[in-house]
Protein backbone atom coordinates (compact mmCIF):
# COMPACT_ATOMS: atom_id res chain seq x y z
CA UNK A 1 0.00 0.00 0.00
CA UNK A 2 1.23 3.14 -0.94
CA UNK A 3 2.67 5.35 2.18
CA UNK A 4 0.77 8.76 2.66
CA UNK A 5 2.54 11.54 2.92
CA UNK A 6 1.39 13.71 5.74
CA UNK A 7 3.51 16.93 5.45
CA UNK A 8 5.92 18.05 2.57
CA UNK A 9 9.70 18.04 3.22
CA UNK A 10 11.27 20.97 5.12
CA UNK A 11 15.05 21.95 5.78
CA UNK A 12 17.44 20.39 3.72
CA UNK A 13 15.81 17.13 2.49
CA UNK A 14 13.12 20.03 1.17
CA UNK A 15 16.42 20.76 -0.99
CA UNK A 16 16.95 17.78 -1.88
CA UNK A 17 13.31 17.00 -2.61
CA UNK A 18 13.35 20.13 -4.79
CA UNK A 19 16.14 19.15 -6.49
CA UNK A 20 15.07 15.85 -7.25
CA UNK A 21 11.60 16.84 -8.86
CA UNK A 22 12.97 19.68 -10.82
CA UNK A 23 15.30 16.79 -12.38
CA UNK A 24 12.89 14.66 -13.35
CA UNK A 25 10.86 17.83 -14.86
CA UNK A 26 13.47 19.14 -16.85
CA UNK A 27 16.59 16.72 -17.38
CA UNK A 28 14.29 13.90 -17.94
CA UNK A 29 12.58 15.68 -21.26
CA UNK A 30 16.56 16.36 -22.58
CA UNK A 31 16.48 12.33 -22.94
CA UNK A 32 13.86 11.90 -26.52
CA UNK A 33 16.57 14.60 -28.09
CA UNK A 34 19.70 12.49 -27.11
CA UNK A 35 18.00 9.16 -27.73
CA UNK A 36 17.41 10.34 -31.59
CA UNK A 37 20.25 12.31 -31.51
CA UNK A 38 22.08 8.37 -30.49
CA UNK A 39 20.04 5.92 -32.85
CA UNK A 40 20.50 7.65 -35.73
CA UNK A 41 24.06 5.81 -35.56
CA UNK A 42 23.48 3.14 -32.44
CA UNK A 43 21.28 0.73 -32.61
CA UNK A 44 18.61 1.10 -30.22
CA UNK A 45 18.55 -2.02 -27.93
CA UNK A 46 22.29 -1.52 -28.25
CA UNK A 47 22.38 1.72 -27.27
CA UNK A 48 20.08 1.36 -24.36
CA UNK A 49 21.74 -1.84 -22.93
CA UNK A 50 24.55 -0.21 -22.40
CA UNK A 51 23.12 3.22 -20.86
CA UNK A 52 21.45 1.04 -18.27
CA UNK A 53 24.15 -1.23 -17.30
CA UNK A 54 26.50 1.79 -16.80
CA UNK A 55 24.57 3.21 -14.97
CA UNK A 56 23.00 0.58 -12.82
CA UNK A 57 27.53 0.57 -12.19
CA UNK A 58 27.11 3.78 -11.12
CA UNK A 59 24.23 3.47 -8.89
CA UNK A 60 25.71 0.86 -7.07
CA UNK A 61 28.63 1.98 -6.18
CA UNK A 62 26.84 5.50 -4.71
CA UNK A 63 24.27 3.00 -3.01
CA UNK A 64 27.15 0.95 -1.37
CA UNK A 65 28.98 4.31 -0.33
CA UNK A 66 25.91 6.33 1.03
CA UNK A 67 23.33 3.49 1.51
CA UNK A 68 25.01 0.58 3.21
CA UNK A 69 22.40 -2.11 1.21
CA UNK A 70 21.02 -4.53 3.82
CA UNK A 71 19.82 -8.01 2.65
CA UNK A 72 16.99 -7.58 0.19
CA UNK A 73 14.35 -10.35 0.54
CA UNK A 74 13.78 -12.68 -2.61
CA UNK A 75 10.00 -11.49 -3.04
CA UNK A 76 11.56 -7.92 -3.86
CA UNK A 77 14.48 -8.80 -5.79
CA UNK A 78 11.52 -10.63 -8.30
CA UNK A 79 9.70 -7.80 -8.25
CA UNK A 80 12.61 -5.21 -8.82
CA UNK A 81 13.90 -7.22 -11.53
CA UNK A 82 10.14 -7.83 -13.25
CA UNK A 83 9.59 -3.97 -12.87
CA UNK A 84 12.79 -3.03 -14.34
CA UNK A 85 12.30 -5.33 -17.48
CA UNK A 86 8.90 -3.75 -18.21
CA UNK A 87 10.42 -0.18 -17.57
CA UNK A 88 13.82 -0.02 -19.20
CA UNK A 89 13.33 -2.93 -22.00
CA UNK A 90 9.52 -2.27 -22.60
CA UNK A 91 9.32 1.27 -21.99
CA UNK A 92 12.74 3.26 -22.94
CA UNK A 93 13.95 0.23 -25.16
CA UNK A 94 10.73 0.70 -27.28
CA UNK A 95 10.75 4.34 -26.97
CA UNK A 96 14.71 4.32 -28.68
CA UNK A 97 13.19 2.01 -31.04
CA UNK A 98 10.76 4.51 -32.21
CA UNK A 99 12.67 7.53 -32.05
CA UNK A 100 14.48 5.61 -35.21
CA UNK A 101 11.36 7.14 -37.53
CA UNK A 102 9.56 9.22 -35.28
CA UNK A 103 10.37 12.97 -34.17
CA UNK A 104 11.66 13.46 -30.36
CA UNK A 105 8.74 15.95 -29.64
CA UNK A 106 6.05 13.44 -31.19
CA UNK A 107 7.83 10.61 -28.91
CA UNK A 108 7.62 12.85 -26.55
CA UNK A 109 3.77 13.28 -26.05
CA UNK A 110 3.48 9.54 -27.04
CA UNK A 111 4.96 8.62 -23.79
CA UNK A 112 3.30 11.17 -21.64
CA UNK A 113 -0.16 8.94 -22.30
CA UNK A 114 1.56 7.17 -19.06
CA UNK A 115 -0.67 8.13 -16.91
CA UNK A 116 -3.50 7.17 -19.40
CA UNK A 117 -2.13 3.64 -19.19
CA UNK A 118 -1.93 3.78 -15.13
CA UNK A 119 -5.64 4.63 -14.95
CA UNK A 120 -6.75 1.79 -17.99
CA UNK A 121 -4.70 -0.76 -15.76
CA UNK A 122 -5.94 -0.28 -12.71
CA UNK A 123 -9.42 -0.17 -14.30
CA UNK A 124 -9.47 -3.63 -15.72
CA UNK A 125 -7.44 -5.05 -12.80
CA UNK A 126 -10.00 -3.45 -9.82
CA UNK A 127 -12.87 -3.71 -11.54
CA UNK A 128 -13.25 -0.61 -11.22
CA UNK A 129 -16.05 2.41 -12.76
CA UNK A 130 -14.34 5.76 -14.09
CA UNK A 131 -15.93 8.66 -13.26
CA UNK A 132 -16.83 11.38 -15.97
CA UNK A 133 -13.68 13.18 -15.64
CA UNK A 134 -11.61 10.43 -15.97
CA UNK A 135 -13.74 8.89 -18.68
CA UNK A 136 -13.67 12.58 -20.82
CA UNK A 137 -9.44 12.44 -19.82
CA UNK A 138 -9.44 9.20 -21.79
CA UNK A 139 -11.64 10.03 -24.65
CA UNK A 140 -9.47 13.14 -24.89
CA UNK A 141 -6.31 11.25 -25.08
CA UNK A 142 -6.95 8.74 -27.35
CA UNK A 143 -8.51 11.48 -29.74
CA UNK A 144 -4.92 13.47 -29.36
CA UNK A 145 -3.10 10.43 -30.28
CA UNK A 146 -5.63 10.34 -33.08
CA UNK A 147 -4.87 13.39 -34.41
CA UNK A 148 -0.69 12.85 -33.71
CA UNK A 149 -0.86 9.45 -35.95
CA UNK A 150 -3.38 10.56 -38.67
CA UNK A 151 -2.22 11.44 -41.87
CA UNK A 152 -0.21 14.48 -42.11
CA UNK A 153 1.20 15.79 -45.82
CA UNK A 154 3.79 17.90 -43.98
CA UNK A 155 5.14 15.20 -42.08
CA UNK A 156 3.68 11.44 -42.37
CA UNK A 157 4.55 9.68 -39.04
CA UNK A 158 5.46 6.06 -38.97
CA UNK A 159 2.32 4.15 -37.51
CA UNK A 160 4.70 1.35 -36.31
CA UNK A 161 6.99 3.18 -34.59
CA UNK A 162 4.12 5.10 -32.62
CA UNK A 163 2.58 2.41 -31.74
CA UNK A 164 6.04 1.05 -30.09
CA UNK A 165 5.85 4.60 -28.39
CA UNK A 166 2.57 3.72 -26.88
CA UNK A 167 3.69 0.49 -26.01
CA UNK A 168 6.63 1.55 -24.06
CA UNK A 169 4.28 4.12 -22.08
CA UNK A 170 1.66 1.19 -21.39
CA UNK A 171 5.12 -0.87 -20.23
CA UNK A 172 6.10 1.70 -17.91
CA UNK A 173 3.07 2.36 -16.49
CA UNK A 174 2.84 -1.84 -15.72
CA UNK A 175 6.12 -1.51 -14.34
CA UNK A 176 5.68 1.52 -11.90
CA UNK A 177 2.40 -0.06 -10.92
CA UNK A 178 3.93 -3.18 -10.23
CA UNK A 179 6.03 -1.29 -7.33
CA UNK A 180 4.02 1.06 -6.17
CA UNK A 181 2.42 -0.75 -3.21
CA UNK A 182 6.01 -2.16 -2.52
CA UNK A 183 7.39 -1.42 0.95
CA UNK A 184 10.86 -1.73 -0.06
CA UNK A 185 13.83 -2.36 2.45
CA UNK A 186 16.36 -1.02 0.20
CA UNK A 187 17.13 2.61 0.14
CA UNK A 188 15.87 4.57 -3.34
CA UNK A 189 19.41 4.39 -4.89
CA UNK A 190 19.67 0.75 -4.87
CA UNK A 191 15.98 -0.31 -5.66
CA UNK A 192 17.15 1.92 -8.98
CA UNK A 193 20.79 -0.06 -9.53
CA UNK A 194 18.72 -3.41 -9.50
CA UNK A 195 15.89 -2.29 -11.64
CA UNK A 196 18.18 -0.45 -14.17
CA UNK A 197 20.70 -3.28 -14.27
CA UNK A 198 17.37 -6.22 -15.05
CA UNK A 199 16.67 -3.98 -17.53
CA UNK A 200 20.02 -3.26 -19.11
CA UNK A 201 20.58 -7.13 -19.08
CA UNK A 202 17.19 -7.93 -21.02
CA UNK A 203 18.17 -5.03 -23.31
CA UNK A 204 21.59 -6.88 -24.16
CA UNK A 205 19.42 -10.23 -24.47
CA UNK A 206 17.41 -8.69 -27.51
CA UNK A 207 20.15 -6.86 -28.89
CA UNK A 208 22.07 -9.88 -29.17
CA UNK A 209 19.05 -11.99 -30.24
CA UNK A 210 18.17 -9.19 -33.32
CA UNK A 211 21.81 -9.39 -34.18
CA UNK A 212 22.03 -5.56 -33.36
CA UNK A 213 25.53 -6.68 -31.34
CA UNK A 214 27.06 -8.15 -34.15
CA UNK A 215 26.54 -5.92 -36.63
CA UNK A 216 27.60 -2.47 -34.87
CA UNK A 217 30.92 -1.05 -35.66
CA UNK A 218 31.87 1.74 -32.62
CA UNK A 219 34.37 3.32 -35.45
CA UNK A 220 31.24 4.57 -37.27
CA UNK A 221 29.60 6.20 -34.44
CA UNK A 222 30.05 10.24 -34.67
CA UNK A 223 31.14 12.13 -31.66
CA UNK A 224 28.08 13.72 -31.33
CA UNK A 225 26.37 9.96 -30.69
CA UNK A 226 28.84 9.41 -27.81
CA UNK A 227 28.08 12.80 -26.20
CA UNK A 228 24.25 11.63 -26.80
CA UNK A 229 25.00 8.10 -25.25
CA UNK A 230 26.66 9.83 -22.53
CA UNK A 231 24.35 12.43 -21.48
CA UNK A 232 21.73 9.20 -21.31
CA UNK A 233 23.74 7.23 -19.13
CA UNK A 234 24.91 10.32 -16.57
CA UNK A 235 22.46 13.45 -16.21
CA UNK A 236 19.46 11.30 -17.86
CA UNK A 237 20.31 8.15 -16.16
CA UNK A 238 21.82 8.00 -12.78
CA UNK A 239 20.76 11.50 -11.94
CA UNK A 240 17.09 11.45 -13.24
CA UNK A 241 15.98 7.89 -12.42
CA UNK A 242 17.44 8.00 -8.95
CA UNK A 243 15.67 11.23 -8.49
CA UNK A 244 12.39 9.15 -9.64
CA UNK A 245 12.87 6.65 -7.11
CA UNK A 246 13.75 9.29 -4.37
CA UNK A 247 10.62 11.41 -5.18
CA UNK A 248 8.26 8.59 -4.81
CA UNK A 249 9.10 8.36 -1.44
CA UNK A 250 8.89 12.05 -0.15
CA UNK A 251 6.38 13.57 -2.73
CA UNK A 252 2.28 12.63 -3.21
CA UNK A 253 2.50 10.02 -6.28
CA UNK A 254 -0.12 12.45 -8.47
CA UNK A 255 2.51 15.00 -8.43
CA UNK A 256 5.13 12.94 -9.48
CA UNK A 257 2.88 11.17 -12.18
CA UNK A 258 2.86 14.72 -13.79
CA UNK A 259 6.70 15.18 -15.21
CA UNK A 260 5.93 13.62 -18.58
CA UNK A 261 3.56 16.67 -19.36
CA UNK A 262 6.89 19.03 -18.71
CA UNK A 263 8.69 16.60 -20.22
CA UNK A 264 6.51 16.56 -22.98
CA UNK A 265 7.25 20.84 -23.09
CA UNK A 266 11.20 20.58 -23.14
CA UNK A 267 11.41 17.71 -25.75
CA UNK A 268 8.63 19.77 -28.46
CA UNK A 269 10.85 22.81 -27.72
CA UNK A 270 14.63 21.47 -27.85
CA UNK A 271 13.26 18.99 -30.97
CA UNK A 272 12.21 22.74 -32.96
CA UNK A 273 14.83 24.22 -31.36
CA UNK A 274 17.70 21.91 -31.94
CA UNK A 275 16.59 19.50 -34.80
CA UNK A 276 14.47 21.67 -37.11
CA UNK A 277 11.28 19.39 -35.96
CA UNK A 278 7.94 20.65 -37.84
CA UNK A 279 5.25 22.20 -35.29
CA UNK A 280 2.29 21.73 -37.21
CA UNK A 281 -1.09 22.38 -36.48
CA UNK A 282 -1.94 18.72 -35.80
CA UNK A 283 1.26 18.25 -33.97
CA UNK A 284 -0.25 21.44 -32.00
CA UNK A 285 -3.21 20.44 -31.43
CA UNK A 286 -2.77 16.94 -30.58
CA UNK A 287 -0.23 17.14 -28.27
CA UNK A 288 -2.40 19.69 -26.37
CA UNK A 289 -5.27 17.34 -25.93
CA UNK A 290 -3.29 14.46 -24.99
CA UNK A 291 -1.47 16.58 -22.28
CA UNK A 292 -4.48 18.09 -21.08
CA UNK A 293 -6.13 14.42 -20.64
CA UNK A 294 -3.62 13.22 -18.96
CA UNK A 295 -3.46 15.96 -16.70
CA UNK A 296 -7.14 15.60 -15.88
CA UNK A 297 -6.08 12.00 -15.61
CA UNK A 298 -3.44 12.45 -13.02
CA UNK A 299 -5.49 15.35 -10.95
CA UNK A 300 -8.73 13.72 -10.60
CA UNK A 301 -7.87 9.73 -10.26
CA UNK A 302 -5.10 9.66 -8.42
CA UNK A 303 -6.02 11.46 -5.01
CA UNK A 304 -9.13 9.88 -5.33
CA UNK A 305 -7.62 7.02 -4.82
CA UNK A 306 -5.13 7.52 -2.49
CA UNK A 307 -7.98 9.09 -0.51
CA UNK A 308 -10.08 5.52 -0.53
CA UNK A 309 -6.74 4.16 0.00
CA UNK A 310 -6.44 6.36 3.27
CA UNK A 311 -9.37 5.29 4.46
């Protein structure tokens, strides 16, 4: 059961807590540019394998130095590792995979359907009866990703490689369900190492499976690729998913649930910004009604269920 909150942070972990959920806001939404920046000349599973398993390495060792990892029971380690397949290889290994054809931005407000996902699973699994706001949030959605994926002369948009986008956010959303009600005995920094490093290894699995290891040649890859790879495994990685884990444990889970819809912001704008990305007026108005759904989404189901949770 999820742990309620009963007063925000104060002193300096309100720094820290701060700090952590103005990472996962901003740094987080640099991550669509680097990944296309990346598979444009690594291959995707590739690519993500090994920004995982670096920086599950690098998680480690801060969890070992700061954290002092006591014995984690066998129930959690499944869990952690089941959770961290369904994140990292179903939802960022199938997001890299579609930012091979599809835009940043456009991956972008794919993904932020997360919370969509959250509220659909929890649905069918409890049984349970939306109410009109949360019914009009998913109407709304699945319209905007209507409009992204319809047929657009300006720029047509790969209907495979969205629907891996969607995919990935429906994975996530599994994943980060599947540990929510964990009470975990493992501090934030290692719970991440474990999860990351599951996922890195089933990344490496279907990169070596699809041949992807085989046939890459690192003397190919640009400088520019590296930097991308880099800036995935460090300020995207370590920083950003430890800061995820972190936040879920001193800030309300609704507020958390909303960084893809910043995210969403800083990926459209760096995308134009950086890579000459179109901003039509279906990209426009799309990603507008998909962000505004799943903001009703996150605003009106969530406490309401934390509240009956409370209870």
């Amino acid at each position: 059961m999820e742990r309620i909150r009963s007063e925000p942070p104060r002193g300096r972990a309100a720094i820290l807590a701060f700090g952590a959920l103005a990472a996962i806001y901003l740094v987080w939404g640099t991550a669509f540019l680097a990944i296309r920046v990346g598979v444009q000349e690594i291959p995707p599973f590739l690519m993500g394998a090994m920004r995982f398993l670096v920086a599950a390495g690098i998680l480690a060792l801060i969890a070992a130095r700061f954290e002092h990892p006591k014995r984690i029971p066998i129930r959690q380690w499944r869990t952690y590792c089941l959770a961290g397949v369904a994140m990292f290889l179903g939802g960022n290994g199938l997001v890299s995979y579609g930012e091979v054809h599809v835009p940043s931005g456009i991956a972008a407000i794919l993904n932020s359907t997360i919370p969509l996902w959250m509220v659909l699973v929890e649905i069918a699994r409890r049984r349970l009866h939306p109410s009109w706001g949360v019914a009009a949030g998913i109407g709304g959605g699945v319209l905007g990703v209507a409009i992204l994926v319809g047929p657009s002369p300006a720029e047509p948009l790969d209907l495979v490689a969205a629907a891996a986008i969607l995919l990935a956010a429906a994975s996530w959303a599994v994943g980060s369900l599947w540990v929510r009600d964990d009470d975990p005995k493992a501090g934030p920094l290692t719970v991440a190492a474990v999860q990351m490093g599951a996922g890195g290894l089933a990344l490496l699995l279907v990169a070596t499976l699809t041949g992807e290891v085989t046939s890459f040649d690192p003397g190919t890859v640009s400088f520019g690729a590296w930097v991308s790879l880099a800036w995935l495994i460090l300020p995207a990685g370590v920083v950003t998913y430890g800061s995820y884990t972190y936040s879920l444990r001193v800030w309300p889970a609704h507020l958390v649930a909303t960084y893809p819809y910043v995210n969403s912001v800083v990926a459209v704008g760096l995308g134009a910004l950086l890579l000459s990305e179109p901003l039509t007026l279906s990209t426009l108005s799309g990603s507008a009604l998909v962000l505004a759904s799943a903001a009703v989404i996150a605003f009106r189901a969530v406490p309401r269920r934390r509240a009956a949770m409370a209870q």
